[in-house]
N, C-alpha and C. Protein backbone atom coordinates (compact mmCIF):
# COMPACT_ATOMS: atom_id res chain seq x y z
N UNK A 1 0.81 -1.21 0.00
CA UNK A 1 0.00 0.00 0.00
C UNK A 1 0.85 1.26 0.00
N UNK A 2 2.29 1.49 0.57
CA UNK A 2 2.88 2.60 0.76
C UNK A 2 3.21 2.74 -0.73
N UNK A 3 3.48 1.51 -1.21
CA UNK A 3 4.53 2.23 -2.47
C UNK A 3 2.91 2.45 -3.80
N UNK A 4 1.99 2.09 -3.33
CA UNK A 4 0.77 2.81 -4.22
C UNK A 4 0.65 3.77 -3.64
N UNK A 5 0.37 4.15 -2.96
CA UNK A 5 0.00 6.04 -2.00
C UNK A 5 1.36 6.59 -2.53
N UNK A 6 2.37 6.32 -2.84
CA UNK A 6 3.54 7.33 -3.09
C UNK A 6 2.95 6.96 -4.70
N UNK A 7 2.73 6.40 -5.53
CA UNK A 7 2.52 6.70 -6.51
C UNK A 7 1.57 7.74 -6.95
N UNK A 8 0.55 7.31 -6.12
CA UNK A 8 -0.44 8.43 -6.77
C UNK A 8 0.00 9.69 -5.97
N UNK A 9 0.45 10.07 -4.57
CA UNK A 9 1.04 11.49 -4.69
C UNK A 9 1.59 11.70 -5.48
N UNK A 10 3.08 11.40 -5.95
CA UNK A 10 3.95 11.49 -6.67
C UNK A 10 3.17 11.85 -8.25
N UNK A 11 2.55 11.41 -8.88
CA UNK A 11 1.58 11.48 -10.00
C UNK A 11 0.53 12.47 -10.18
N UNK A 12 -0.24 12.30 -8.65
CA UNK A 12 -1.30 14.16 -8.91
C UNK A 12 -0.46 15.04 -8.28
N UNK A 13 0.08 14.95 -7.40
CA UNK A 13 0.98 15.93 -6.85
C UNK A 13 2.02 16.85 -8.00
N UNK A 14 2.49 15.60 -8.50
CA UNK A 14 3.37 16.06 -10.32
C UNK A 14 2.75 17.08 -10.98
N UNK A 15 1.28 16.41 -11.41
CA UNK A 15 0.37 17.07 -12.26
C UNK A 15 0.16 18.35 -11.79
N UNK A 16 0.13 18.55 -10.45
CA UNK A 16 -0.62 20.02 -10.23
C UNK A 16 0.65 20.98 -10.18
N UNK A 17 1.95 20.35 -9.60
CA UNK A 17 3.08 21.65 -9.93
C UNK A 17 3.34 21.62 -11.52
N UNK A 18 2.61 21.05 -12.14
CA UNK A 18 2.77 21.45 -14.06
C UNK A 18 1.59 22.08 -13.85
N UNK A 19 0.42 21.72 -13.83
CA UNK A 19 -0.27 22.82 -13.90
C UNK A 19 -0.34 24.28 -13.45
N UNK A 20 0.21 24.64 -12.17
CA UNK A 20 0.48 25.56 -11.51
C UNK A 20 1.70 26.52 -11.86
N UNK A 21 2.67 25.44 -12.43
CA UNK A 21 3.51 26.47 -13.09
C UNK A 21 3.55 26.52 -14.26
N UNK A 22 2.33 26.08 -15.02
CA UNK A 22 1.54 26.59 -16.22
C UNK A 22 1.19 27.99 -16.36
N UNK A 23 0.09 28.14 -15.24
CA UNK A 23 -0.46 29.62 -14.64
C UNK A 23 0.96 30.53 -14.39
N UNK A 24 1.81 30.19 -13.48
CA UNK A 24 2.97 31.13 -13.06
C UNK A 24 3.68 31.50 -14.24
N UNK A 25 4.41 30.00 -14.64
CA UNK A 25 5.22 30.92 -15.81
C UNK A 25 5.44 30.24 -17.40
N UNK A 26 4.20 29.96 -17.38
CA UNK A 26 3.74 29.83 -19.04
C UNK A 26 4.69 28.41 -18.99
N UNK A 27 5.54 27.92 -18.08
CA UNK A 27 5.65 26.12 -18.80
C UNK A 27 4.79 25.30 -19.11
N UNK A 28 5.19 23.99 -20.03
CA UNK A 28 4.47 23.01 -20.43
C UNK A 28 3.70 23.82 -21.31
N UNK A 29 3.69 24.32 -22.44
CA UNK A 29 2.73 25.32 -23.19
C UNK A 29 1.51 26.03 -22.23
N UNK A 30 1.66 26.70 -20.91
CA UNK A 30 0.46 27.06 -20.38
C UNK A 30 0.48 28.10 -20.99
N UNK A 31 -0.60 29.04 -19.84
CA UNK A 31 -1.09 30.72 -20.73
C UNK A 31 0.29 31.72 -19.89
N UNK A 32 0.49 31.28 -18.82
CA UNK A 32 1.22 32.15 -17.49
C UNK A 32 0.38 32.98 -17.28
N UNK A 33 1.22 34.56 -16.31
CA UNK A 33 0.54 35.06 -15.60
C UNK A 33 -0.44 35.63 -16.67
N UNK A 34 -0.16 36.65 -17.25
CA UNK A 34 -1.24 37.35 -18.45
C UNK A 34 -2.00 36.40 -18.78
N UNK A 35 -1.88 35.63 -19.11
CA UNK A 35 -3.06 34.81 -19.81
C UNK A 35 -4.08 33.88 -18.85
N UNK A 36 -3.12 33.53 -17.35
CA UNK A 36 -4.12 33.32 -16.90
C UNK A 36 -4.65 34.36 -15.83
N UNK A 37 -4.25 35.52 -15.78
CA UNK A 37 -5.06 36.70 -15.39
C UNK A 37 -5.88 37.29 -16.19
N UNK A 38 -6.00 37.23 -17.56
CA UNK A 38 -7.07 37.01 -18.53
C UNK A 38 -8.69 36.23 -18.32
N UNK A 39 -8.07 34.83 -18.13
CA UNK A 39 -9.19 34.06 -17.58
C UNK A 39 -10.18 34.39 -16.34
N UNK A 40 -8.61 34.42 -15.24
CA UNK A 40 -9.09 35.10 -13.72
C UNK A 40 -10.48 36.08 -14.13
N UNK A 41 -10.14 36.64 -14.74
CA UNK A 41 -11.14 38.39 -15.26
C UNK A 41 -12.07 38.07 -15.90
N UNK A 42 -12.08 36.77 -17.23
CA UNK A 42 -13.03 36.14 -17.67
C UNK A 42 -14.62 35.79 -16.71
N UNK A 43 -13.82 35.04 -15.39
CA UNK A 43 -14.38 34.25 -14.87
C UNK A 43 -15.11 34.98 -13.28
N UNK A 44 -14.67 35.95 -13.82
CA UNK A 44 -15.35 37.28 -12.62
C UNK A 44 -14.21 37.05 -11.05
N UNK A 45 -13.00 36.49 -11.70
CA UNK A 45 -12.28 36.37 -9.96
C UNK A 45 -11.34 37.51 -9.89
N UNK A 46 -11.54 38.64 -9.30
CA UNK A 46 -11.09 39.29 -9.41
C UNK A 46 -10.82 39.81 -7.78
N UNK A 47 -9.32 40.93 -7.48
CA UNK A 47 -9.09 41.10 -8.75
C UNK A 47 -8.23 39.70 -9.54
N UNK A 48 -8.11 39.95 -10.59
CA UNK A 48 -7.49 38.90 -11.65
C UNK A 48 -6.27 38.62 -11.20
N UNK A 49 -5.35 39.62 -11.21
CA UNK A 49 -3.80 39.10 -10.63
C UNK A 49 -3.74 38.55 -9.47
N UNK A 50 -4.13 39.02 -8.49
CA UNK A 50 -4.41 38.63 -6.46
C UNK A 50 -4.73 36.80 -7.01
N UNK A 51 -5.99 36.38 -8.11
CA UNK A 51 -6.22 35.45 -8.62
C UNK A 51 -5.54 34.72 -8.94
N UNK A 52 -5.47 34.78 -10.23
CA UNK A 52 -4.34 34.28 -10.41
C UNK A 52 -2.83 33.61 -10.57
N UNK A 53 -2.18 34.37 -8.95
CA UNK A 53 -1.31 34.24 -8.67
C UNK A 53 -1.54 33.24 -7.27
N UNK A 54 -2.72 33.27 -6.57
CA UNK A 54 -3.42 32.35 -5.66
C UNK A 54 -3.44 31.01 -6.34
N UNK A 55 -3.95 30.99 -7.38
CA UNK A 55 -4.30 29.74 -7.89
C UNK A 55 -2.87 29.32 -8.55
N UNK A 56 -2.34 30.03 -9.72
CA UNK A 56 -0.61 28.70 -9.67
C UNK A 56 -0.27 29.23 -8.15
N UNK A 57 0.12 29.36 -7.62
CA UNK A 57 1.25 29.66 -6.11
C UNK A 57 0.36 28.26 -5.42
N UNK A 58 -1.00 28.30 -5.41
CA UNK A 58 -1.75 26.80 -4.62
C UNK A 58 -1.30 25.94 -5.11
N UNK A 59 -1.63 25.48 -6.62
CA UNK A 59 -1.57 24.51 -7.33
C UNK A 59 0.41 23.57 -7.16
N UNK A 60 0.96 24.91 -7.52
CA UNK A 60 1.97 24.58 -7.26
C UNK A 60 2.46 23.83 -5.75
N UNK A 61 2.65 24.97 -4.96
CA UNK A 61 3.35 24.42 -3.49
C UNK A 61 2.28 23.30 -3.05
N UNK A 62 0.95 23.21 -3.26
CA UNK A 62 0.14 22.19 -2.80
C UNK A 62 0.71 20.87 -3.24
N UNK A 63 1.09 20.50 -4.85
CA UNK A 63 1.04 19.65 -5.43
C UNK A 63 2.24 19.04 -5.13
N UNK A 64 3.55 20.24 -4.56
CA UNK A 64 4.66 19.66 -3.69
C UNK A 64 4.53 19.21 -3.00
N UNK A 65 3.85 19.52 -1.74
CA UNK A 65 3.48 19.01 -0.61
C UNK A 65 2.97 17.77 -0.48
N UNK A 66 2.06 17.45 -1.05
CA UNK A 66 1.31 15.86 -1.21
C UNK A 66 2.66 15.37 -2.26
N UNK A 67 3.31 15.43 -3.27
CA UNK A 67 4.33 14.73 -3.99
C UNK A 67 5.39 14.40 -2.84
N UNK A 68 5.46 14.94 -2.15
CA UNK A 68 5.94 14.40 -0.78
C UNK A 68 5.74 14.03 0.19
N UNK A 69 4.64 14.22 0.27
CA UNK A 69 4.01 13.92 1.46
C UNK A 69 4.16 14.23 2.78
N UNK A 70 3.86 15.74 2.44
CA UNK A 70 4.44 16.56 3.75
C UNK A 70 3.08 17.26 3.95
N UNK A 71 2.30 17.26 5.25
CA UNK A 71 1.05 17.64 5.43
C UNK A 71 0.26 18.01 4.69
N UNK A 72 -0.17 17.03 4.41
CA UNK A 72 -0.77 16.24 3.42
C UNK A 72 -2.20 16.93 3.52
N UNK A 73 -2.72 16.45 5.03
CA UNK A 73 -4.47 17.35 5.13
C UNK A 73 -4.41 18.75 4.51
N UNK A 74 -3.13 19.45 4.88
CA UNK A 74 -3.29 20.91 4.21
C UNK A 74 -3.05 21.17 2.79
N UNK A 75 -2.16 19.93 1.96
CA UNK A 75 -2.45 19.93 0.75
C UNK A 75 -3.33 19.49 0.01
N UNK A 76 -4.36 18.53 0.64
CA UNK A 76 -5.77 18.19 0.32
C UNK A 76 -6.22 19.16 0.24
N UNK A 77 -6.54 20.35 1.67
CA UNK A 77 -7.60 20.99 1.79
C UNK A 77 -7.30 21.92 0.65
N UNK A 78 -6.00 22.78 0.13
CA UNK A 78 -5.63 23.79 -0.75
C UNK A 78 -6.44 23.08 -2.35
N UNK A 79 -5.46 21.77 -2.62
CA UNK A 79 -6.13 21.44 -3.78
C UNK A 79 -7.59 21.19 -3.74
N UNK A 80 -8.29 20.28 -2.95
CA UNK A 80 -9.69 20.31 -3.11
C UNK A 80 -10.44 22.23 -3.22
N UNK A 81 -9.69 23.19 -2.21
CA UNK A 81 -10.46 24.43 -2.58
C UNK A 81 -10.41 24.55 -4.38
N UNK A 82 -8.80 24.32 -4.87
CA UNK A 82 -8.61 25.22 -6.08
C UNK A 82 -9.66 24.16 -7.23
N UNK A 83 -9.67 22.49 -6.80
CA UNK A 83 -10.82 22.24 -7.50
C UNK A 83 -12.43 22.35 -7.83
N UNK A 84 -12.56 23.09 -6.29
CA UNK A 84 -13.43 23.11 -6.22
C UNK A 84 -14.30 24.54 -7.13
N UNK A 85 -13.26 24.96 -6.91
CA UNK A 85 -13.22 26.71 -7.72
C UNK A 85 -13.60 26.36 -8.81
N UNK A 86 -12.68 26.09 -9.68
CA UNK A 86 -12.80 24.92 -10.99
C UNK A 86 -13.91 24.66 -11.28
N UNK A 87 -14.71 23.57 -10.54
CA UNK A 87 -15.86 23.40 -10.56
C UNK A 87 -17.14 24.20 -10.89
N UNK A 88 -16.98 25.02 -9.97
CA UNK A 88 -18.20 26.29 -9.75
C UNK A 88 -18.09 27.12 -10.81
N UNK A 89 -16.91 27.64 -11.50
CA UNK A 89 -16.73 28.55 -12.31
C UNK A 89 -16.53 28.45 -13.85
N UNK A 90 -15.71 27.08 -14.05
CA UNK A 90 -15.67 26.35 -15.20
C UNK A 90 -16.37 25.32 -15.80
N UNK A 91 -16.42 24.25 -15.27
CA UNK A 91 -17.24 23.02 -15.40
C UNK A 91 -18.30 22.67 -15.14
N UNK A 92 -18.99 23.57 -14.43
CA UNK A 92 -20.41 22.73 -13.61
C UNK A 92 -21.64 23.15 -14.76
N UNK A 93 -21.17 23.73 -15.26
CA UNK A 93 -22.56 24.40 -16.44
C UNK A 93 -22.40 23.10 -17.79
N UNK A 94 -21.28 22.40 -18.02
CA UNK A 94 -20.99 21.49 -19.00
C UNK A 94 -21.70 20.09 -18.38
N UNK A 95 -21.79 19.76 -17.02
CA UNK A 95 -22.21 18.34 -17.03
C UNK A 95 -21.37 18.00 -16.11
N UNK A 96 -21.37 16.56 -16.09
CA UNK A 96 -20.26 15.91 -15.52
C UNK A 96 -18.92 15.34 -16.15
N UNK A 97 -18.88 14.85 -17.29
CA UNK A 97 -18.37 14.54 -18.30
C UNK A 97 -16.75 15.34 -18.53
N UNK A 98 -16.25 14.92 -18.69
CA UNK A 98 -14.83 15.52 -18.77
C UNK A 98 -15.25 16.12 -20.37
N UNK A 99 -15.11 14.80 -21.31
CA UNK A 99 -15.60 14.79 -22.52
C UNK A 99 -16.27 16.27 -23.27
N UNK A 100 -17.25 16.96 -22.16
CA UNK A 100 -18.02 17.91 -22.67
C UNK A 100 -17.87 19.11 -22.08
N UNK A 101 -16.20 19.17 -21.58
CA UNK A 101 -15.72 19.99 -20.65
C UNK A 101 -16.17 20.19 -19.16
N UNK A 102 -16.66 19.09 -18.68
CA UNK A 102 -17.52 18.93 -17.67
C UNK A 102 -16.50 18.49 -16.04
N UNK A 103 -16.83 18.04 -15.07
CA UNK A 103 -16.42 18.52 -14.04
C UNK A 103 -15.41 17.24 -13.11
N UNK A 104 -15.95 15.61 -13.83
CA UNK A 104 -15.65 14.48 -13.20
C UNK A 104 -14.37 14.05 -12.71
N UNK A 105 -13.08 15.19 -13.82
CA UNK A 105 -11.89 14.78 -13.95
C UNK A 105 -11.63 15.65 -12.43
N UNK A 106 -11.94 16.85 -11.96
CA UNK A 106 -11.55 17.54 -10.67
C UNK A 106 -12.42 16.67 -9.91
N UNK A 107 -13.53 16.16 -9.86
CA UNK A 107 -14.10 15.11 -8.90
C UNK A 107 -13.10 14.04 -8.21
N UNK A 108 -12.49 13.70 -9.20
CA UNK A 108 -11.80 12.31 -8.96
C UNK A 108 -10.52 12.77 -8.32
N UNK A 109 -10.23 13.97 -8.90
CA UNK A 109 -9.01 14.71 -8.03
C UNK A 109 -9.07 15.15 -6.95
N UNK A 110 -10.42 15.69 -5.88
CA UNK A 110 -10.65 15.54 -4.84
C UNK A 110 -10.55 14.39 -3.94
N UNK A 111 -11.50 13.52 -5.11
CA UNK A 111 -11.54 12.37 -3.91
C UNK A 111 -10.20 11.52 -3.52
N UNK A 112 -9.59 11.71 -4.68
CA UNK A 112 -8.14 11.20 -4.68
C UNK A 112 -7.78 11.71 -3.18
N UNK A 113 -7.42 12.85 -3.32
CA UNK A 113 -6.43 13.67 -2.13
C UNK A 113 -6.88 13.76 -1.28
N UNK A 114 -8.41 13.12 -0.56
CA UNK A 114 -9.53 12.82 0.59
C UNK A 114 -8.93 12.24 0.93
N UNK A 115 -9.20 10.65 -0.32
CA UNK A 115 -8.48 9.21 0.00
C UNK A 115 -7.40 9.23 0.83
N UNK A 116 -6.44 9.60 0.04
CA UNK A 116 -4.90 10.10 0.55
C UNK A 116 -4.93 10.56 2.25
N UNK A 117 -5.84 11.32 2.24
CA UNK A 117 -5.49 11.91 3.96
C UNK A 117 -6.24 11.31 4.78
N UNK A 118 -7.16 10.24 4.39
CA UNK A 118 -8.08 9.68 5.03
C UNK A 118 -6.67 8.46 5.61
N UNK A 119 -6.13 7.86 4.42
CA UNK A 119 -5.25 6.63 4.53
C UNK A 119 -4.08 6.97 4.73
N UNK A 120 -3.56 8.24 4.95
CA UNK A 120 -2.34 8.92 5.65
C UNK A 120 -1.21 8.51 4.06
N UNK A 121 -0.37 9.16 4.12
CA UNK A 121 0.79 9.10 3.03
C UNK A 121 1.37 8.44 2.66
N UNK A 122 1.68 7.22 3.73
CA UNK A 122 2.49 6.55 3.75
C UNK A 122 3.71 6.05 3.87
N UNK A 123 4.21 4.70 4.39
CA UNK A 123 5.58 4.82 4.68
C UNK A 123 6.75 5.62 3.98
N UNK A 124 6.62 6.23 3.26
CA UNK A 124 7.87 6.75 2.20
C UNK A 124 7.25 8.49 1.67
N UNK A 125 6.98 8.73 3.02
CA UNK A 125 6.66 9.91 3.01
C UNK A 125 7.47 11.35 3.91
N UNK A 126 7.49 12.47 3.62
CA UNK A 126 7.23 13.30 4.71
C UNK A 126 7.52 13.28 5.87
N UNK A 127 6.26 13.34 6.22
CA UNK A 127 4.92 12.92 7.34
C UNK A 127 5.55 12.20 8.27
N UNK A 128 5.72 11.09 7.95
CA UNK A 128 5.73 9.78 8.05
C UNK A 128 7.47 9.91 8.78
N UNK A 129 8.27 10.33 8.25
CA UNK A 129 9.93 10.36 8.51
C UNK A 129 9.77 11.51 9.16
N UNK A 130 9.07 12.57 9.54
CA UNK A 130 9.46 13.58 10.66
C UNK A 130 8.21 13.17 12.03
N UNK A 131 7.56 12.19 11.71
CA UNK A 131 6.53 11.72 12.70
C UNK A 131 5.45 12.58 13.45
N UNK A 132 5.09 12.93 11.79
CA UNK A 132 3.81 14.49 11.58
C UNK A 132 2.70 13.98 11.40
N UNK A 133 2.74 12.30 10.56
CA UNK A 133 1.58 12.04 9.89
C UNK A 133 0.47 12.42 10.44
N UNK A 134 -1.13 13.05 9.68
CA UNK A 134 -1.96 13.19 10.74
C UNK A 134 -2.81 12.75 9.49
N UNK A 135 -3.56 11.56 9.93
CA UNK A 135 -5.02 10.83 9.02
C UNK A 135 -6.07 10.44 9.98
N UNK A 136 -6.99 10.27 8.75
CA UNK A 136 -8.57 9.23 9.32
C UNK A 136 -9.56 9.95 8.96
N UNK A 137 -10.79 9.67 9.51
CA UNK A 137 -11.47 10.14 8.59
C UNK A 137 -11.45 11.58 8.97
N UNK A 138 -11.10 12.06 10.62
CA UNK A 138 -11.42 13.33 10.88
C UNK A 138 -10.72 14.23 9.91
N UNK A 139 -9.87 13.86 9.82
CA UNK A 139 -8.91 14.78 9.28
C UNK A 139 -9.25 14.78 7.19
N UNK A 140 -9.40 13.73 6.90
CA UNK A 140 -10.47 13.87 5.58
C UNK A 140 -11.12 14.33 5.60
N UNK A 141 -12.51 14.49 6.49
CA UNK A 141 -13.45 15.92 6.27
C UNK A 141 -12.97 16.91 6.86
N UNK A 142 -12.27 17.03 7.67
CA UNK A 142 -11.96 18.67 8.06
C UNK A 142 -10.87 18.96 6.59
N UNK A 143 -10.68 18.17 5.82
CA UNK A 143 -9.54 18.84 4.42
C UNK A 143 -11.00 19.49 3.40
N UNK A 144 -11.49 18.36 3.59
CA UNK A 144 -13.00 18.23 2.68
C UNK A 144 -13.47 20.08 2.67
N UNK A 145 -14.10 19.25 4.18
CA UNK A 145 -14.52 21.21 4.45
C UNK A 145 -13.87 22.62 4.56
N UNK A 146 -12.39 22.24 4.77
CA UNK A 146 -11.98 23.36 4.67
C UNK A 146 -11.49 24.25 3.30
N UNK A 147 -11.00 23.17 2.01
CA UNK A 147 -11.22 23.22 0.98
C UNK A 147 -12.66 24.05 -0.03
N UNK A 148 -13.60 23.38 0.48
CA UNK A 148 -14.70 24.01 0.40
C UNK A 148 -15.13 24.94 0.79
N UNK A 149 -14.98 25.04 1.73
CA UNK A 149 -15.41 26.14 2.67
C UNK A 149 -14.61 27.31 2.30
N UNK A 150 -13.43 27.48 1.84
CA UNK A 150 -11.82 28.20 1.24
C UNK A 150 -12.66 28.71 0.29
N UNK A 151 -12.37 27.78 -0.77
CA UNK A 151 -13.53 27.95 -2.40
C UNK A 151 -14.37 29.02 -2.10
N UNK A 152 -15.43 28.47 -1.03
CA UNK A 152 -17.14 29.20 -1.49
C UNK A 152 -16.54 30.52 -0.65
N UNK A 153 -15.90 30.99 0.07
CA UNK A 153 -15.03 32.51 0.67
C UNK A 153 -14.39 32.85 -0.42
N UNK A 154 -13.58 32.62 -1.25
CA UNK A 154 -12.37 33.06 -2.45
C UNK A 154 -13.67 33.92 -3.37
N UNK A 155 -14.82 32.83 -3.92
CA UNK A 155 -15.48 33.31 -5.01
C UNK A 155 -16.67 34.23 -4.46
N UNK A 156 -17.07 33.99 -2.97
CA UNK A 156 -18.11 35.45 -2.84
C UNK A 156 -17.34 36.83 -2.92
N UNK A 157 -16.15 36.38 -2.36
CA UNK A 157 -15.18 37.60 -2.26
C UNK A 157 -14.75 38.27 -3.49
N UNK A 158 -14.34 37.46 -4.31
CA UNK A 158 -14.45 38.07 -5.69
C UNK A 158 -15.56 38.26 -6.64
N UNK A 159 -16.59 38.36 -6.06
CA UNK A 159 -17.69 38.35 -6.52
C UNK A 159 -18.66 40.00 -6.10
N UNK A 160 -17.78 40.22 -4.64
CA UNK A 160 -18.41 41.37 -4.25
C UNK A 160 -16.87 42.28 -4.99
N UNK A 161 -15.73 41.73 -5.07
CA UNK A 161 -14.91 42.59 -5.60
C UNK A 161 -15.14 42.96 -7.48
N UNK A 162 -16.16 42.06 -7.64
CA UNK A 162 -16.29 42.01 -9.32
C UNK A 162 -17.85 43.46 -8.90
N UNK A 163 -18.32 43.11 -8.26
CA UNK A 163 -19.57 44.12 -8.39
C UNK A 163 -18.96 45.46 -7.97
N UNK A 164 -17.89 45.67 -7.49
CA UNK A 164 -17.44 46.97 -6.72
C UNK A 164 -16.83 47.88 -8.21
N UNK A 165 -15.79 46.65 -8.71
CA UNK A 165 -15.67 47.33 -9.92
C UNK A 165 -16.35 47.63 -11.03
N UNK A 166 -17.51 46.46 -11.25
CA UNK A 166 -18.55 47.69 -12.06
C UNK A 166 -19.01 48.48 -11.72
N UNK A 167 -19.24 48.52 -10.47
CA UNK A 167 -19.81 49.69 -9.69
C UNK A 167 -19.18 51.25 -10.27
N UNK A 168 -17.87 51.43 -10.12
CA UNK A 168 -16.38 52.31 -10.05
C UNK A 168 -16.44 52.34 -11.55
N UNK A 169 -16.45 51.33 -12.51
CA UNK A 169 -16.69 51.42 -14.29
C UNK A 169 -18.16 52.35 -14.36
N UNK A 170 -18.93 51.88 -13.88
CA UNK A 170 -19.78 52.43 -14.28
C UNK A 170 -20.47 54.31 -13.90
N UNK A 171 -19.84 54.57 -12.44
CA UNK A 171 -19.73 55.45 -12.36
C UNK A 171 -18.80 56.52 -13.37
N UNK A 172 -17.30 55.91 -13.52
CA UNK A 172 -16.52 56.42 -14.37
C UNK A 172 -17.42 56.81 -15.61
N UNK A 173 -17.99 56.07 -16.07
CA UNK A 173 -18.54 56.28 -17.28
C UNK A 173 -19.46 57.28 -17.37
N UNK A 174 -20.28 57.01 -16.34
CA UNK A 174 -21.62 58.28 -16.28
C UNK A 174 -20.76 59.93 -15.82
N UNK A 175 -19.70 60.00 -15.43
CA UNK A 175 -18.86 61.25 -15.09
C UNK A 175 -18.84 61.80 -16.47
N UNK A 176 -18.22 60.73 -17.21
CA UNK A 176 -17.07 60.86 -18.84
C UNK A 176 -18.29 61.62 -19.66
N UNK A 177 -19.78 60.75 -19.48
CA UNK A 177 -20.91 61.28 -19.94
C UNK A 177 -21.16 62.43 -19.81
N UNK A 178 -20.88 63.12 -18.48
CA UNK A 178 -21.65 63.93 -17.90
C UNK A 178 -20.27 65.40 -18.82
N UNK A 179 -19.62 65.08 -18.28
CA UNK A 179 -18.61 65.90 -19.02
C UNK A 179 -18.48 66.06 -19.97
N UNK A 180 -18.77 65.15 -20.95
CA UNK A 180 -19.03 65.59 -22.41
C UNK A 180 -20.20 66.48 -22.91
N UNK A 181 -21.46 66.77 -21.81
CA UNK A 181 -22.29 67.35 -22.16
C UNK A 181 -22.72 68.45 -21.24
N UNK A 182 -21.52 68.39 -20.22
CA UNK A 182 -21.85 69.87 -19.21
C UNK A 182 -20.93 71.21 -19.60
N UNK A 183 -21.52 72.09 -19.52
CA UNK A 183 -21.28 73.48 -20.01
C UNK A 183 -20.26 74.18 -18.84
N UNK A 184 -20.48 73.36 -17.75
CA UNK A 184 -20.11 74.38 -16.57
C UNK A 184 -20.82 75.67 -16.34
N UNK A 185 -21.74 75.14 -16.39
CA UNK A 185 -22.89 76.91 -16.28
C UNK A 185 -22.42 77.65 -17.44
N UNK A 186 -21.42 77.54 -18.41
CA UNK A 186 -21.34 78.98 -19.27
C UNK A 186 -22.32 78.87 -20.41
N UNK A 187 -22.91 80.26 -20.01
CA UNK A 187 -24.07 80.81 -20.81
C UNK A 187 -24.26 80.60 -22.07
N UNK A 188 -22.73 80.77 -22.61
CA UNK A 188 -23.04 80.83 -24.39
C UNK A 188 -23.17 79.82 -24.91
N UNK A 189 -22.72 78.41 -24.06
CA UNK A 189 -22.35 77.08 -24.40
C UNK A 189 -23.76 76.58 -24.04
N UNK A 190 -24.37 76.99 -23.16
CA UNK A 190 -25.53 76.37 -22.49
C UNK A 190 -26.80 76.00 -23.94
N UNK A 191 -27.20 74.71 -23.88
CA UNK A 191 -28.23 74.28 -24.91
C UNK A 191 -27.29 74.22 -26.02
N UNK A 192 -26.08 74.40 -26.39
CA UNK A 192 -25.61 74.61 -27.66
C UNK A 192 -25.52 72.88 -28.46
């Protein structure tokens, strides 16, 4: 069992510091920061950079952490938030379906990294060699929920930060308006 639990850290753990330093700095053909502060802004998480740089900086150091297996519950709880984000913002309107851009492939990546902290890291871990390990189920749902719980705080928050700035756009705009058609009281200009 140890040398399967080091595989699959070692394997999603892999995956997410490529993905993460996809977002950071455009390796593995990603977008990096611009492009995925692009998306960030797409996707109403704003602001976009603060975003952005949350999500590779998680993806990344998280995906270290479980590839090693070094507190592990807190790299559950980080990755399950950033999948969960994922979820809500990208995938959940497609289905379940990976296939149809849908949500199953971050499903399985949660439950993975549950699994993982539910069944502790394993001998060839971390954890395990500084005599940190902490598993079971408590510690699987408190990753569960705190992950979640992370998520649904990240996106109201950028959600009241996405309404503030239309708010601030839209004022800007009605000023720009207003100025293009105010006289400043002068008489000769007035109705012109």
């Amino acid at each position: 069992m140890s040398a399967g639990r080091l595989a699959a850290r070692t394997v999603i753990g892999g995956l997410f510091i490529g993905h993460g330093t996809q977002k950071l700095f455009g390796w593995f053909g990603g977008p990096g920061r611009a492009g995925t502060e692009g998306m960030m802004e797409s996707l109403g998480m704003r602001p976009a950079k603060l975003n952005a740089l949350a999500a590779g900086g998680t993806e990344t150091v998280a995906g270290a952490l479980l590839a090693t297996g070094l507190a592990t519950p807190l790299a559950a709880a980080t990755l399950t938030g950033v999948m969960t984000t994922a979820i809500k913002k990208v995938h959940l309107s497609n289905g379940p379906w990976a296939a149809n851009g849908g949500w199953e492939y971050n499903a399985v990546l949660i439950a993975a990294v549950i699994a993982l902290t539910e069944s502790g890291p394993g001998a060839f871990s971390l954890d395990q060699a500084l005599g940190i390990k902490r598993c079971g189920p408590a510690w699987a749902l408190g990753a569960l929920v705190v992950g979640v719980g992370t998520a649904t705080a990240t996106m109201a928050a950028a959600g009241r930060s996405s309404a503030a700035t239309a708010a601030v756009v839209d004022a800007a705009a009605a000023a720009a308006a207003a100025a293009a058609t105010d006289t400043a009281g002068d008489p000769t200009t007035a109705g012109a």
